[in-house]
PDB file of N, CA and C in Angstrom:
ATOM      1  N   UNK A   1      -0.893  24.153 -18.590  1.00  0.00           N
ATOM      2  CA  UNK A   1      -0.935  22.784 -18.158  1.00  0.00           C
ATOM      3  C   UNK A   1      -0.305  22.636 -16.779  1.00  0.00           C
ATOM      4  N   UNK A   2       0.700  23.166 -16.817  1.00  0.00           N
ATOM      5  CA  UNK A   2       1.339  23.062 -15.283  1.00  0.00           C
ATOM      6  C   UNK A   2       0.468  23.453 -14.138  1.00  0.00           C
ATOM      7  N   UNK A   3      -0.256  25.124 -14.601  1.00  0.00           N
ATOM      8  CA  UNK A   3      -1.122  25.729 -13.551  1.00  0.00           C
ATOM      9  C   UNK A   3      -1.640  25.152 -13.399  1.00  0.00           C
ATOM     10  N   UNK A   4      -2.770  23.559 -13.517  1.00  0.00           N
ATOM     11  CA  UNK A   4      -3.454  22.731 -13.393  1.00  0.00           C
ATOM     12  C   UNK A   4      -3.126  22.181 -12.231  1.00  0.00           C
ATOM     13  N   UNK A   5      -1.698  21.223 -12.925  1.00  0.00           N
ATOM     14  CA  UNK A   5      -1.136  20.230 -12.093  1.00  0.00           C
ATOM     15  C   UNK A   5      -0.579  20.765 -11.019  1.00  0.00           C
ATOM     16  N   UNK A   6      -0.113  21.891 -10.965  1.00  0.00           N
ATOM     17  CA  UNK A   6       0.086  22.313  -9.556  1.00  0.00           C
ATOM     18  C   UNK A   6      -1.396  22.582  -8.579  1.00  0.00           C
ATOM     19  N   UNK A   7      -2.259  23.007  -9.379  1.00  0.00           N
ATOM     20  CA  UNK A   7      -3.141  23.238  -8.366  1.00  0.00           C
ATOM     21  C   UNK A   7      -3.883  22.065  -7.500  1.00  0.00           C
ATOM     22  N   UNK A   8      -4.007  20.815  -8.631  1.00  0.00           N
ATOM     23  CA  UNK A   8      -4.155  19.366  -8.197  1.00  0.00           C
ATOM     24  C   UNK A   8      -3.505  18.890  -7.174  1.00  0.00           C
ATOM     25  N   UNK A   9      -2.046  19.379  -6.946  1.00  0.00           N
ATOM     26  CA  UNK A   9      -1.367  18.584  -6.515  1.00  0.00           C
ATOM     27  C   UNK A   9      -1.419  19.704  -4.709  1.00  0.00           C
ATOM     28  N   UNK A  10      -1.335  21.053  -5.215  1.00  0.00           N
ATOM     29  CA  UNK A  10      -1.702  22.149  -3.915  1.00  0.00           C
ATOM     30  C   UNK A  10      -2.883  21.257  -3.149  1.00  0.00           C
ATOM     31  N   UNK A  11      -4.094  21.400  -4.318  1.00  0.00           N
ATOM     32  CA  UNK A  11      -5.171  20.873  -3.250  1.00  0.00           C
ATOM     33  C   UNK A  11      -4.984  19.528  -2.619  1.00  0.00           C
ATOM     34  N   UNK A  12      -4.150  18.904  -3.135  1.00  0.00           N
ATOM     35  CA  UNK A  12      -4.455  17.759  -2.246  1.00  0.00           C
ATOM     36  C   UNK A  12      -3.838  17.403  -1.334  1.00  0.00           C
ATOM     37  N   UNK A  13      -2.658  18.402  -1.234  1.00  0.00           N
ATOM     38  CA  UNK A  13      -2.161  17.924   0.123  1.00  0.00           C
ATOM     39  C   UNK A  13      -2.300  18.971   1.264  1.00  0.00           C
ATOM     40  N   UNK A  14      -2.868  20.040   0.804  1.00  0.00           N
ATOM     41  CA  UNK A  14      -3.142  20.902   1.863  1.00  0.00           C
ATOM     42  C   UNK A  14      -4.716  20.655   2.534  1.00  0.00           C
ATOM     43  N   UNK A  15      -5.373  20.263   1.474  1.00  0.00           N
ATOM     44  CA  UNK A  15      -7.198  20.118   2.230  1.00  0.00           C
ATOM     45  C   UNK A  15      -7.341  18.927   2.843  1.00  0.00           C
ATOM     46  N   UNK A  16      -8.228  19.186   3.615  1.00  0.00           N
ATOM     47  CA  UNK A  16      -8.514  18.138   4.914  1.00  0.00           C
ATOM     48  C   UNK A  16      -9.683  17.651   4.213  1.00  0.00           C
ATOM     49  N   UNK A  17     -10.068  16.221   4.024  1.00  0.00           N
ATOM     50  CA  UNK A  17     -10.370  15.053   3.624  1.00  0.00           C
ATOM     51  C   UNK A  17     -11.503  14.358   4.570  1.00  0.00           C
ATOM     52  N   UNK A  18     -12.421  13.574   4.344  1.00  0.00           N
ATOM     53  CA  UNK A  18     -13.045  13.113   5.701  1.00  0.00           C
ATOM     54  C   UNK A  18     -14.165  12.136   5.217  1.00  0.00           C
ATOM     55  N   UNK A  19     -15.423  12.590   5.830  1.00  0.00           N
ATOM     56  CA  UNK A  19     -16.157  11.582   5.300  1.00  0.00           C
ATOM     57  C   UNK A  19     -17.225  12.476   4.639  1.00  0.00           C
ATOM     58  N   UNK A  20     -18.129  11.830   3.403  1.00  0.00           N
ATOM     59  CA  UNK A  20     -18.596  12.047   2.580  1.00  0.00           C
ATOM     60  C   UNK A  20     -20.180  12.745   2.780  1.00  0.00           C
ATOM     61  N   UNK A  21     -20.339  13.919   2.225  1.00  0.00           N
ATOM     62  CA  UNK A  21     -21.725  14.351   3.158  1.00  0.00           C
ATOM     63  C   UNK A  21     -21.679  15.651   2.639  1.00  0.00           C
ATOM     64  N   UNK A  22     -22.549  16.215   3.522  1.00  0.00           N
ATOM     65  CA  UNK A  22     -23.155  17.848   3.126  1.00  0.00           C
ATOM     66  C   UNK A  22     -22.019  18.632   3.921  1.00  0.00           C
ATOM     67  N   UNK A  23     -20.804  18.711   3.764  1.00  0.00           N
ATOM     68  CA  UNK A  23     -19.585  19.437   4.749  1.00  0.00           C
ATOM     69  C   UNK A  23     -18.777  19.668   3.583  1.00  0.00           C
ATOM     70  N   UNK A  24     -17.645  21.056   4.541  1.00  0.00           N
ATOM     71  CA  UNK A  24     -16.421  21.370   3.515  1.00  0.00           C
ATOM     72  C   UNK A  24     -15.767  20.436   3.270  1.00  0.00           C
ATOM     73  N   UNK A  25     -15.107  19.293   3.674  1.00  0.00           N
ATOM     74  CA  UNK A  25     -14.508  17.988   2.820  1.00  0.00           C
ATOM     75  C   UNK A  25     -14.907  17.464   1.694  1.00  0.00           C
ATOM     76  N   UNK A  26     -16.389  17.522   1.600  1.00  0.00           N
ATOM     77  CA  UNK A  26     -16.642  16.994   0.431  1.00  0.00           C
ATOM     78  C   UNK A  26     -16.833  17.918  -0.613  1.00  0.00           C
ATOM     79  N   UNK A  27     -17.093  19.312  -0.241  1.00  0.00           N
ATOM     80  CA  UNK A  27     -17.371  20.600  -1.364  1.00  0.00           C
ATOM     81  C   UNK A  27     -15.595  20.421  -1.930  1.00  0.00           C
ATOM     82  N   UNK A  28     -15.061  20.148  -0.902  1.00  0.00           N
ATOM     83  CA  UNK A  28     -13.128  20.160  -1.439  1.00  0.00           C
ATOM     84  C   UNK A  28     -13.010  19.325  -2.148  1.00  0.00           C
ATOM     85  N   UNK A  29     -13.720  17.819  -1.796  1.00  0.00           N
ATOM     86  CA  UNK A  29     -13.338  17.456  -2.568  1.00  0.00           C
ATOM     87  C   UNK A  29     -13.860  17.129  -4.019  1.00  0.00           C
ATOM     88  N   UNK A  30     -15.085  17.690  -4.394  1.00  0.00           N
ATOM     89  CA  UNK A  30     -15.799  17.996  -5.586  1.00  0.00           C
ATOM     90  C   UNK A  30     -14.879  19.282  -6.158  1.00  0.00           C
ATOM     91  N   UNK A  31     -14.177  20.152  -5.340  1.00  0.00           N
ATOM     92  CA  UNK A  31     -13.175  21.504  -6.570  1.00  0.00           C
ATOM     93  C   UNK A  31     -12.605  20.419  -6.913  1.00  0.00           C
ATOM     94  N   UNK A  32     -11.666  19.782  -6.323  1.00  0.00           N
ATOM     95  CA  UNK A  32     -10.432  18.786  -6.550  1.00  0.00           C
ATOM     96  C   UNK A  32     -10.750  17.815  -7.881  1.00  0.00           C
ATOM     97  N   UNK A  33     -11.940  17.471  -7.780  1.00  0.00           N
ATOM     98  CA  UNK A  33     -12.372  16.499  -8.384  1.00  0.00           C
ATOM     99  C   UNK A  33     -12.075  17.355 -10.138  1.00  0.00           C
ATOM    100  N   UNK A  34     -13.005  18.035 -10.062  1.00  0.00           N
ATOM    101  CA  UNK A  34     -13.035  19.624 -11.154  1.00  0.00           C
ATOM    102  C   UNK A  34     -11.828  19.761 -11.594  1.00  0.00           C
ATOM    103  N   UNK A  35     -10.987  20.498 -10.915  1.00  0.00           N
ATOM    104  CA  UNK A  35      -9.751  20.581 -11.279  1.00  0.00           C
ATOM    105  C   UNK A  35      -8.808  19.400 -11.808  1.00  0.00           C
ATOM    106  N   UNK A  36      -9.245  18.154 -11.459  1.00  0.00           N
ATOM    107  CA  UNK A  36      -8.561  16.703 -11.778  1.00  0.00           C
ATOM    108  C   UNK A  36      -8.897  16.874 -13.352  1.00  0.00           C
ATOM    109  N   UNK A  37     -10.590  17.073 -13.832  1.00  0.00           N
ATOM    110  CA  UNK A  37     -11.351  17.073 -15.233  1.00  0.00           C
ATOM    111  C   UNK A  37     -10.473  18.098 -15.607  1.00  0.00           C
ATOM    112  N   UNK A  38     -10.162  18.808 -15.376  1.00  0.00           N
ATOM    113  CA  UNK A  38      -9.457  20.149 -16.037  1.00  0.00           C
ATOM    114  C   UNK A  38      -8.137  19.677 -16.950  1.00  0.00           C
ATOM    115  N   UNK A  39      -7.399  19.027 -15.617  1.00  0.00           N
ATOM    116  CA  UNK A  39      -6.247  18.536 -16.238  1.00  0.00           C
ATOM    117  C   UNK A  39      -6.273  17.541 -17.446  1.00  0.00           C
ATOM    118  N   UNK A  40      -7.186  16.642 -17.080  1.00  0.00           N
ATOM    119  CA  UNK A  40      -7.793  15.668 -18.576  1.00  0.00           C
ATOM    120  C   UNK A  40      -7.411  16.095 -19.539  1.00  0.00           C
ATOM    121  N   UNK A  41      -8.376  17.276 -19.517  1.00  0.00           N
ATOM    122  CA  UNK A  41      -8.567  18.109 -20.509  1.00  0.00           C
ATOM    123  C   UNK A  41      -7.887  18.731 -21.185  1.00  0.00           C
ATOM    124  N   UNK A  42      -6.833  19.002 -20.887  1.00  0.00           N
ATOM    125  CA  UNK A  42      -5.468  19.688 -20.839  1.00  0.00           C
ATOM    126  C   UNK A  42      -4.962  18.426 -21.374  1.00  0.00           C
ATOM    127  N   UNK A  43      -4.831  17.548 -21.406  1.00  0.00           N
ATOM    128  CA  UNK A  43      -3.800  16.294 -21.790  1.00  0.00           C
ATOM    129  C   UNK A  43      -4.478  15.933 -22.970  1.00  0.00           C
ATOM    130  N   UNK A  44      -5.657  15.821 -22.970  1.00  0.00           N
ATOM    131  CA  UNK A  44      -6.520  15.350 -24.310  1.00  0.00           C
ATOM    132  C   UNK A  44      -5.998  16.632 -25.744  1.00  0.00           C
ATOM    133  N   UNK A  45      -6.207  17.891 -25.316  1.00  0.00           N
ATOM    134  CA  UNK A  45      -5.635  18.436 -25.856  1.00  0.00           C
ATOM    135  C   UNK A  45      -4.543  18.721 -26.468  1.00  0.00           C
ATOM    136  N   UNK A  46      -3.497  18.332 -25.878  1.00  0.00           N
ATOM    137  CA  UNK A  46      -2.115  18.400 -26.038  1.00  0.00           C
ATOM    138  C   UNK A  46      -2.135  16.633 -27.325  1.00  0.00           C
ATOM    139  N   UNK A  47      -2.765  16.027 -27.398  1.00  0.00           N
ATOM    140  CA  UNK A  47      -2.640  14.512 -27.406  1.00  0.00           C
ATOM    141  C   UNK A  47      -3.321  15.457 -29.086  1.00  0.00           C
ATOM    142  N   UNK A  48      -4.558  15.823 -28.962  1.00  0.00           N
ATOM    143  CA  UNK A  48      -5.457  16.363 -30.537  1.00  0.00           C
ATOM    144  C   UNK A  48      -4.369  17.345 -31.239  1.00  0.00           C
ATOM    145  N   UNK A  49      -3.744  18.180 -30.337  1.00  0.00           N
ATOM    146  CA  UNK A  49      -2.952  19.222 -31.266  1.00  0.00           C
ATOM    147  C   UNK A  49      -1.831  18.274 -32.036  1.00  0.00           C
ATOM    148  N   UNK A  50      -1.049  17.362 -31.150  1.00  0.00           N
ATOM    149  CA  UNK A  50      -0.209  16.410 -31.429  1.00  0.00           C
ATOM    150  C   UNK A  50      -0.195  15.628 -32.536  1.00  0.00           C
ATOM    151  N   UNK A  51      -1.677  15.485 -32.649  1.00  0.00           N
ATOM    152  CA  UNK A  51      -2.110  14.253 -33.797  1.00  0.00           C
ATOM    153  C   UNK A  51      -2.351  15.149 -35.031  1.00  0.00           C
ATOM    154  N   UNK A  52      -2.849  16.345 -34.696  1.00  0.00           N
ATOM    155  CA  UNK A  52      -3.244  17.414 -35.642  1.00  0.00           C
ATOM    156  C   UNK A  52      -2.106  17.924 -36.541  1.00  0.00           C
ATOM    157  N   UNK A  53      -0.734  17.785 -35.872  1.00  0.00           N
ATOM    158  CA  UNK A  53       0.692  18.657 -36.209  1.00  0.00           C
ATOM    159  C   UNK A  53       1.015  16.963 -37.413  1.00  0.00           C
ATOM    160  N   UNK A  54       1.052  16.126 -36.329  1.00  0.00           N
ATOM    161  CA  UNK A  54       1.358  14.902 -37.202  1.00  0.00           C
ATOM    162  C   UNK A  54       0.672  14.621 -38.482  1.00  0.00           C
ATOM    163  N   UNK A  55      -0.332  14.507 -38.151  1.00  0.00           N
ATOM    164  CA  UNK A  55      -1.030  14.628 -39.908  1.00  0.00           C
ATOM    165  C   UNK A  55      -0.787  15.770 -41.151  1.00  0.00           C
ATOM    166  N   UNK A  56      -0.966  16.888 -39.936  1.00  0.00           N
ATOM    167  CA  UNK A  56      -0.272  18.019 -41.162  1.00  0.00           C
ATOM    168  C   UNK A  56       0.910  17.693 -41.683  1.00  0.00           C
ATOM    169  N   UNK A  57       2.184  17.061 -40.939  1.00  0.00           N
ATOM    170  CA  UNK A  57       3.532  17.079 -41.633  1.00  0.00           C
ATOM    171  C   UNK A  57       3.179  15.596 -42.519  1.00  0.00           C
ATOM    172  N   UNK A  58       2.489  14.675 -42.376  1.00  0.00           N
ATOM    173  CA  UNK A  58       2.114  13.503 -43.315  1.00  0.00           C
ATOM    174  C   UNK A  58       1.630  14.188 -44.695  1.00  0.00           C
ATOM    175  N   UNK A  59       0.766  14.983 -44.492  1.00  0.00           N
ATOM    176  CA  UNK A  59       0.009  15.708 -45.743  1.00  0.00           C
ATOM    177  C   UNK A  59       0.689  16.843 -46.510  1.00  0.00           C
ATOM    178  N   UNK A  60       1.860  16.881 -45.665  1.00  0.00           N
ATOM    179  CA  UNK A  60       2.568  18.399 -46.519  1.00  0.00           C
ATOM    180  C   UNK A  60       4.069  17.366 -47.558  1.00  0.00           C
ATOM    181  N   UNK A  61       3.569  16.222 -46.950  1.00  0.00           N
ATOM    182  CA  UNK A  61       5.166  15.543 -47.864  1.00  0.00           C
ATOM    183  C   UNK A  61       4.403  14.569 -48.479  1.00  0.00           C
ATOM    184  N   UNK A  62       2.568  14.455 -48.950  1.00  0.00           N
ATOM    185  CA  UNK A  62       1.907  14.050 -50.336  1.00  0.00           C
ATOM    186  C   UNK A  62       2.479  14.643 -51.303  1.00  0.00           C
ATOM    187  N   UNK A  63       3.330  14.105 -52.241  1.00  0.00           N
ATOM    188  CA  UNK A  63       3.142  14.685 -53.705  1.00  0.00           C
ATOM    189  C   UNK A  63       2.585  15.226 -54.557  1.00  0.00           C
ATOM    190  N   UNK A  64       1.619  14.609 -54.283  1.00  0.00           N
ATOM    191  CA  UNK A  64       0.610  15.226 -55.457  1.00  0.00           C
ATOM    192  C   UNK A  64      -0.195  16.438 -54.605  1.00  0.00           C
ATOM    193  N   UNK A  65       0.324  17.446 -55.302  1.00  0.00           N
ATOM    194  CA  UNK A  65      -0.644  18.529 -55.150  1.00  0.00           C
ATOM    195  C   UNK A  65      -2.019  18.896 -55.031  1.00  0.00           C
ATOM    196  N   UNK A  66      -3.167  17.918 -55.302  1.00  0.00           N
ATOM    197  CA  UNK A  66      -4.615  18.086 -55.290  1.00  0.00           C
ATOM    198  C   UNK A  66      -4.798  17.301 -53.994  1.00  0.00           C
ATOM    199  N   UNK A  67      -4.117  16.403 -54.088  1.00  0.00           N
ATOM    200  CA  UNK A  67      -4.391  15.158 -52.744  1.00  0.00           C
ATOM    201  C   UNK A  67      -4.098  16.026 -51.897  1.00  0.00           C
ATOM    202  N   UNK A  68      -2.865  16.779 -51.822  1.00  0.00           N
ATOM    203  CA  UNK A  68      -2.122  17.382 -50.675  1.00  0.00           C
ATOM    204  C   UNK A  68      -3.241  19.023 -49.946  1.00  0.00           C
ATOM    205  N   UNK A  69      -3.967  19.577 -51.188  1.00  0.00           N
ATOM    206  CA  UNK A  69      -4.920  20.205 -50.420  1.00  0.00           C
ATOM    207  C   UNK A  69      -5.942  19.488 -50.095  1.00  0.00           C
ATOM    208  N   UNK A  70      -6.826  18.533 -50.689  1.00  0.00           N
ATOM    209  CA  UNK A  70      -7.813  18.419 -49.939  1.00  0.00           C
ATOM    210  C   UNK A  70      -7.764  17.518 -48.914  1.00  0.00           C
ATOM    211  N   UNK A  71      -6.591  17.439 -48.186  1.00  0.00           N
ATOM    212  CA  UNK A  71      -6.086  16.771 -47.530  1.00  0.00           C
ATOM    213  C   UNK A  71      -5.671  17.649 -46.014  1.00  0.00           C
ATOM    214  N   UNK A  72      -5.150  18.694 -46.598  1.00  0.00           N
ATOM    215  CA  UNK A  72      -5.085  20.208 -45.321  1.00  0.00           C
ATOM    216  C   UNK A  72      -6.184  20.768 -45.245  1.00  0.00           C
ATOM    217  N   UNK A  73      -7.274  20.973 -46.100  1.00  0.00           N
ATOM    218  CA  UNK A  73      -8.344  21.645 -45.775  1.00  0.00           C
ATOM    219  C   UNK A  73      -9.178  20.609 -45.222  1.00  0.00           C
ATOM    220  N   UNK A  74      -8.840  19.160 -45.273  1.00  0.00           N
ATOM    221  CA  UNK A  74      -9.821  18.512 -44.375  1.00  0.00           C
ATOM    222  C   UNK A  74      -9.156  18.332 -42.881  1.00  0.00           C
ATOM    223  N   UNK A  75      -8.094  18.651 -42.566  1.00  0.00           N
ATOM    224  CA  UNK A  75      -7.296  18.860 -41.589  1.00  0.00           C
ATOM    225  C   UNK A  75      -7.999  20.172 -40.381  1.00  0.00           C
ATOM    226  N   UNK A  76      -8.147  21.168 -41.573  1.00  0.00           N
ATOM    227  CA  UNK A  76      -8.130  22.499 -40.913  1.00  0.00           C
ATOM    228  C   UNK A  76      -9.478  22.644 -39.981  1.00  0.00           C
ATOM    229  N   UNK A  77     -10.423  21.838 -40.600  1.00  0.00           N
ATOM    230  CA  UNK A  77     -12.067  21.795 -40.326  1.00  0.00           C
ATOM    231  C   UNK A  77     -11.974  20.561 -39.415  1.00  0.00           C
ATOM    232  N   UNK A  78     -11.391  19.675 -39.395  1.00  0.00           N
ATOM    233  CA  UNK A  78     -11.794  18.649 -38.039  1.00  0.00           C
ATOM    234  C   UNK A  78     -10.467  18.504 -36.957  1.00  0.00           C
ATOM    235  N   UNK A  79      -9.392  17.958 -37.039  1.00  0.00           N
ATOM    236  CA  UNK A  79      -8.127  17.820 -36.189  1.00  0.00           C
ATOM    237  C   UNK A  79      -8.822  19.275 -35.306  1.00  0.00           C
ATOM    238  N   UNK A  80      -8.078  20.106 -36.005  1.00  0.00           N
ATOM    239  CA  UNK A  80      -7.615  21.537 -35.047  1.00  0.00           C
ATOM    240  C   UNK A  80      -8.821  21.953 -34.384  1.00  0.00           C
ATOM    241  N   UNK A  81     -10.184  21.643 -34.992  1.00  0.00           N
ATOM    242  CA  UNK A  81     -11.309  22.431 -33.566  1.00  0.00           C
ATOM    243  C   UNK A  81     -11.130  21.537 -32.925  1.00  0.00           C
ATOM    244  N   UNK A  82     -10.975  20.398 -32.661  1.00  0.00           N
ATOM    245  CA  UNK A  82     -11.567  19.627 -31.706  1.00  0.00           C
ATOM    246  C   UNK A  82     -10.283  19.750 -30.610  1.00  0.00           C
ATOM    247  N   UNK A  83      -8.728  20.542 -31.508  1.00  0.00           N
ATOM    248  CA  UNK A  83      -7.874  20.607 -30.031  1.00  0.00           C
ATOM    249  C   UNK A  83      -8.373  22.435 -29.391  1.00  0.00           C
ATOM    250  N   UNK A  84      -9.084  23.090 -30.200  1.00  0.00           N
ATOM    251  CA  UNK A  84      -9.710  24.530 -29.707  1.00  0.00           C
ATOM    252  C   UNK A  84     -10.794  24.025 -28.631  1.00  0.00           C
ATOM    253  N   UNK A  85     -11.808  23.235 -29.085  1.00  0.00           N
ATOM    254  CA  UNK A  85     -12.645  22.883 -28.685  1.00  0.00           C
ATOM    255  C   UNK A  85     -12.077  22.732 -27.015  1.00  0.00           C
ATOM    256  N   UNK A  86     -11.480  21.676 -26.883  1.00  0.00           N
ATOM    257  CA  UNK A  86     -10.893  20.986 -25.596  1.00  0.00           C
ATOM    258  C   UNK A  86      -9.865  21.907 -25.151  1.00  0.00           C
ATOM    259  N   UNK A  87      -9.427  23.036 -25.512  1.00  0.00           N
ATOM    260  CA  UNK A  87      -9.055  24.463 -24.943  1.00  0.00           C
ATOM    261  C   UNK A  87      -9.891  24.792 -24.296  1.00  0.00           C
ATOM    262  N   UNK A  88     -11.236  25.075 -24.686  1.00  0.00           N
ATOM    263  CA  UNK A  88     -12.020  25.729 -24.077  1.00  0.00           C
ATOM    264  C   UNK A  88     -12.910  25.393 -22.882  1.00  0.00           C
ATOM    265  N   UNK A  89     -12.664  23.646 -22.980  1.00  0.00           N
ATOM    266  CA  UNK A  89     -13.677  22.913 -22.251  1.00  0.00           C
ATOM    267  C   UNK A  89     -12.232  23.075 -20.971  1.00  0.00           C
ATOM    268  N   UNK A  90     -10.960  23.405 -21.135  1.00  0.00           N
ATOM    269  CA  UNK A  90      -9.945  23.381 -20.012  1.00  0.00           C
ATOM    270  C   UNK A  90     -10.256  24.446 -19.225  1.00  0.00           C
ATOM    271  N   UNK A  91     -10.411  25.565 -20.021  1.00  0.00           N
ATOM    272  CA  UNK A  91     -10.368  26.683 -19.549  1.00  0.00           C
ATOM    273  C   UNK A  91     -11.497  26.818 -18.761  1.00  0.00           C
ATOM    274  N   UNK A  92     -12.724  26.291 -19.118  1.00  0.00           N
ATOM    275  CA  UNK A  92     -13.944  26.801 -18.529  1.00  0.00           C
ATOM    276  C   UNK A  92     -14.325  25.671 -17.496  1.00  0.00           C
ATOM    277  N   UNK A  93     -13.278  24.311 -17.417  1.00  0.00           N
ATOM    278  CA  UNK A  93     -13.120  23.486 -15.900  1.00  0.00           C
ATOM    279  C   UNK A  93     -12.882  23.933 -14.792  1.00  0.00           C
ATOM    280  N   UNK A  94     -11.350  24.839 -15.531  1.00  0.00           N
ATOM    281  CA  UNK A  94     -10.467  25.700 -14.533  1.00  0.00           C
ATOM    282  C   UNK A  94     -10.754  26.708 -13.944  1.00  0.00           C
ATOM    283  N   UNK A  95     -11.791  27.559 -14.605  1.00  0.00           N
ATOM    284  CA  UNK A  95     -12.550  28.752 -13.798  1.00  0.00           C
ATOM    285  C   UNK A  95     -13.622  27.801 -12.944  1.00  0.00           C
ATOM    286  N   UNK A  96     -14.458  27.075 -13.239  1.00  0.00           N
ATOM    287  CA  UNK A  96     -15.239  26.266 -12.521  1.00  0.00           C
ATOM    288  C   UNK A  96     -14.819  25.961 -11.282  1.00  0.00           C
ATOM    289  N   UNK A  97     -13.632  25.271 -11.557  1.00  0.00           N
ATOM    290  CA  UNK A  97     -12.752  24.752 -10.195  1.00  0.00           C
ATOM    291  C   UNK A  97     -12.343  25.464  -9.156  1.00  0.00           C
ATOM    292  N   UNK A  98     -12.332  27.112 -10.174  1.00  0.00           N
ATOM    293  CA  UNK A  98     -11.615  28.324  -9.042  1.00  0.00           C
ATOM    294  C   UNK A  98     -12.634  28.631  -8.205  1.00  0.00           C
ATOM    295  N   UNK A  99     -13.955  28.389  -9.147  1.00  0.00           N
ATOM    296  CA  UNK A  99     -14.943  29.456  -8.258  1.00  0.00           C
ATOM    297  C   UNK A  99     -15.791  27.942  -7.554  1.00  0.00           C
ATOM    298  N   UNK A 100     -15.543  26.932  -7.490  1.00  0.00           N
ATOM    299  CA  UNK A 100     -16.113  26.251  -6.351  1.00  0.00           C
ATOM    300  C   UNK A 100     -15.118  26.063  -4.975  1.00  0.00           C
ATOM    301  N   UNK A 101     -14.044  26.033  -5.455  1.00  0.00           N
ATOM    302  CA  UNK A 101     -13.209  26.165  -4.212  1.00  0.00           C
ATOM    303  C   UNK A 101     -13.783  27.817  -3.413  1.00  0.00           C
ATOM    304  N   UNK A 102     -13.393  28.822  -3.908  1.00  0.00           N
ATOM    305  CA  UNK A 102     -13.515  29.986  -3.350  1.00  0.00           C
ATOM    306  C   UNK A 102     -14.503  30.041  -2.411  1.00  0.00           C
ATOM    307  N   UNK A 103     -16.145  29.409  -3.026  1.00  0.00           N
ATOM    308  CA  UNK A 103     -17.446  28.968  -2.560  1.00  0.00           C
ATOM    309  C   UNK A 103     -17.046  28.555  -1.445  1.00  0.00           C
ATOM    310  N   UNK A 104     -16.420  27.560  -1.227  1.00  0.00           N
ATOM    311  CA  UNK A 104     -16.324  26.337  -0.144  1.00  0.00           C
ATOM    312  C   UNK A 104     -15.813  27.106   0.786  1.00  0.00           C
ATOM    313  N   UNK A 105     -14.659  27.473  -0.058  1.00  0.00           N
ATOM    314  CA  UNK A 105     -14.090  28.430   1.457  1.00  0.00           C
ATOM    315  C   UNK A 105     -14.762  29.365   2.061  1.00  0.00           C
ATOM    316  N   UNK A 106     -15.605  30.063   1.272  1.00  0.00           N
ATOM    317  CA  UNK A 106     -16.266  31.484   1.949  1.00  0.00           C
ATOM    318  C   UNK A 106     -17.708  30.769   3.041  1.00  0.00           C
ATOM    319  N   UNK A 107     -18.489  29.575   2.178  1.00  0.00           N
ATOM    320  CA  UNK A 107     -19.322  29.039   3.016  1.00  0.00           C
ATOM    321  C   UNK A 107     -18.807  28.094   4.079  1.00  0.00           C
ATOM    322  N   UNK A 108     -17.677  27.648   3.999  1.00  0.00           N
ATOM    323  CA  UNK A 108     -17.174  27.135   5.519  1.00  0.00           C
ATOM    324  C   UNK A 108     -17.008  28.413   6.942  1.00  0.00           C
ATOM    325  N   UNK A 109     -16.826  29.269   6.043  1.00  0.00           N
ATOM    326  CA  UNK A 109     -16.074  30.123   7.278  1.00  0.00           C
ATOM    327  C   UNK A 109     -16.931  30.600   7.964  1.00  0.00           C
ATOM    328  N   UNK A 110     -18.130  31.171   6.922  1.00  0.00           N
ATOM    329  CA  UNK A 110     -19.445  31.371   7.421  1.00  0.00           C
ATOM    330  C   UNK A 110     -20.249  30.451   8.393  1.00  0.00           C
ATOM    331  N   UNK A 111     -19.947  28.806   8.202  1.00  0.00           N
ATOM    332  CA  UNK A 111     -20.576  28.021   8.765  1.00  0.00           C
ATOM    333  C   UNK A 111     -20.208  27.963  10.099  1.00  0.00           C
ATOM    334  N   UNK A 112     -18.846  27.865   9.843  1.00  0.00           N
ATOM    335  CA  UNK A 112     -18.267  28.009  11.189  1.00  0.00           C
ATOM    336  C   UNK A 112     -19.010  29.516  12.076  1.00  0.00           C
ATOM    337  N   UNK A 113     -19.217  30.387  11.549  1.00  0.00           N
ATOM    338  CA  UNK A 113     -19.112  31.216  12.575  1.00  0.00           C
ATOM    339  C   UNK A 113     -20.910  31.249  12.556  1.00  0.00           C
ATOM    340  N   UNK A 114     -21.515  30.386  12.559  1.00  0.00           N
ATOM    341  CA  UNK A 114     -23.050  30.532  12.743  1.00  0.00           C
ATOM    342  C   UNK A 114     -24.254  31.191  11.841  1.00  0.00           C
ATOM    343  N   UNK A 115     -23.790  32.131  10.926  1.00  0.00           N
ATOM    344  CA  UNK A 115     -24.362  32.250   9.869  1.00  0.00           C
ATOM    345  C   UNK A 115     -25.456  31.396   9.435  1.00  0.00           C
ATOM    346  N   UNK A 116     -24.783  30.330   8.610  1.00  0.00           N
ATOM    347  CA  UNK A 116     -25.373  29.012   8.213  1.00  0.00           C
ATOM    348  C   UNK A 116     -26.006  28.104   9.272  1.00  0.00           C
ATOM    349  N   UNK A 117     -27.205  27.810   9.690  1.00  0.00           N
ATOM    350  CA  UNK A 117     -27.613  27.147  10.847  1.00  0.00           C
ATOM    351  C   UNK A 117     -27.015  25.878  10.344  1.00  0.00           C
ATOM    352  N   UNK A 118     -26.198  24.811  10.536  1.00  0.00           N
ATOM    353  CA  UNK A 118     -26.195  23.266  10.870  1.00  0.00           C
ATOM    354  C   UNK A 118     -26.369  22.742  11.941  1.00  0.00           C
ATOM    355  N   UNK A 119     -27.476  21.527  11.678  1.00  0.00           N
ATOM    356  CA  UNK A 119     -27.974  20.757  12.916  1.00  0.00           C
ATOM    357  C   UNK A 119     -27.441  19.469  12.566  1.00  0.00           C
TER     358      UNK A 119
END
């Protein structure tokens, strides 16, 4: 979670910003954007595992023993994928985010040096 928020917070004060168009400002600021969803994602998660832990300790101090399993096994099948689930949707923001920044950078540098025709 932190690696996120630091990187949110890296990109935004180090990248140069501008106006909106077919240029590296705006490829920056579409990683940025990415990486912002990442963090979401990361918080939504933390929020499902949260709710997931809470219900389990509600369901482990049911009394009654029959209530109290089908009560964890309905736990086990919905709460907890959906905080795996939104693990995965973090993880696969966060590579997203890595490899459009990297993009940006490698096709700016290129642009700059004439490679890329812009008119």
């Amino acid at each position: 979670m932190k690696l996120t928020e630091a990187t949110d917070t890296y990109l935004a004060q180090t990248n140069p910003y501008g106006q909106l168009g077919l240029n590296k400002e705006t490829f920056l600021l579409g990683s940025l954007l990415v990486f912002a969803v990442s963090a979401i994602l990361g918080f939504k998660r933390l929020e499902a595992k949260v709710t997931f832990l809470f219900d389990n300790a509600e369901a482990l101090q049911t009394p009654d023993r029959a209530l109290r399993s089908k009560v964890l096994l309905g736990l086990r099948t919905t709460n907890n994928t959906r905080a795996v689930r939104l693990y995965k949707y973090r993880n696969i923001t966060l590579l997203l985010g890595l490899v459009c920044y990297v993009i940006t950078k490698f096709w700016a540098a290129y642009q700059n040096n004439g490679w890329i025709p812009v008119h």
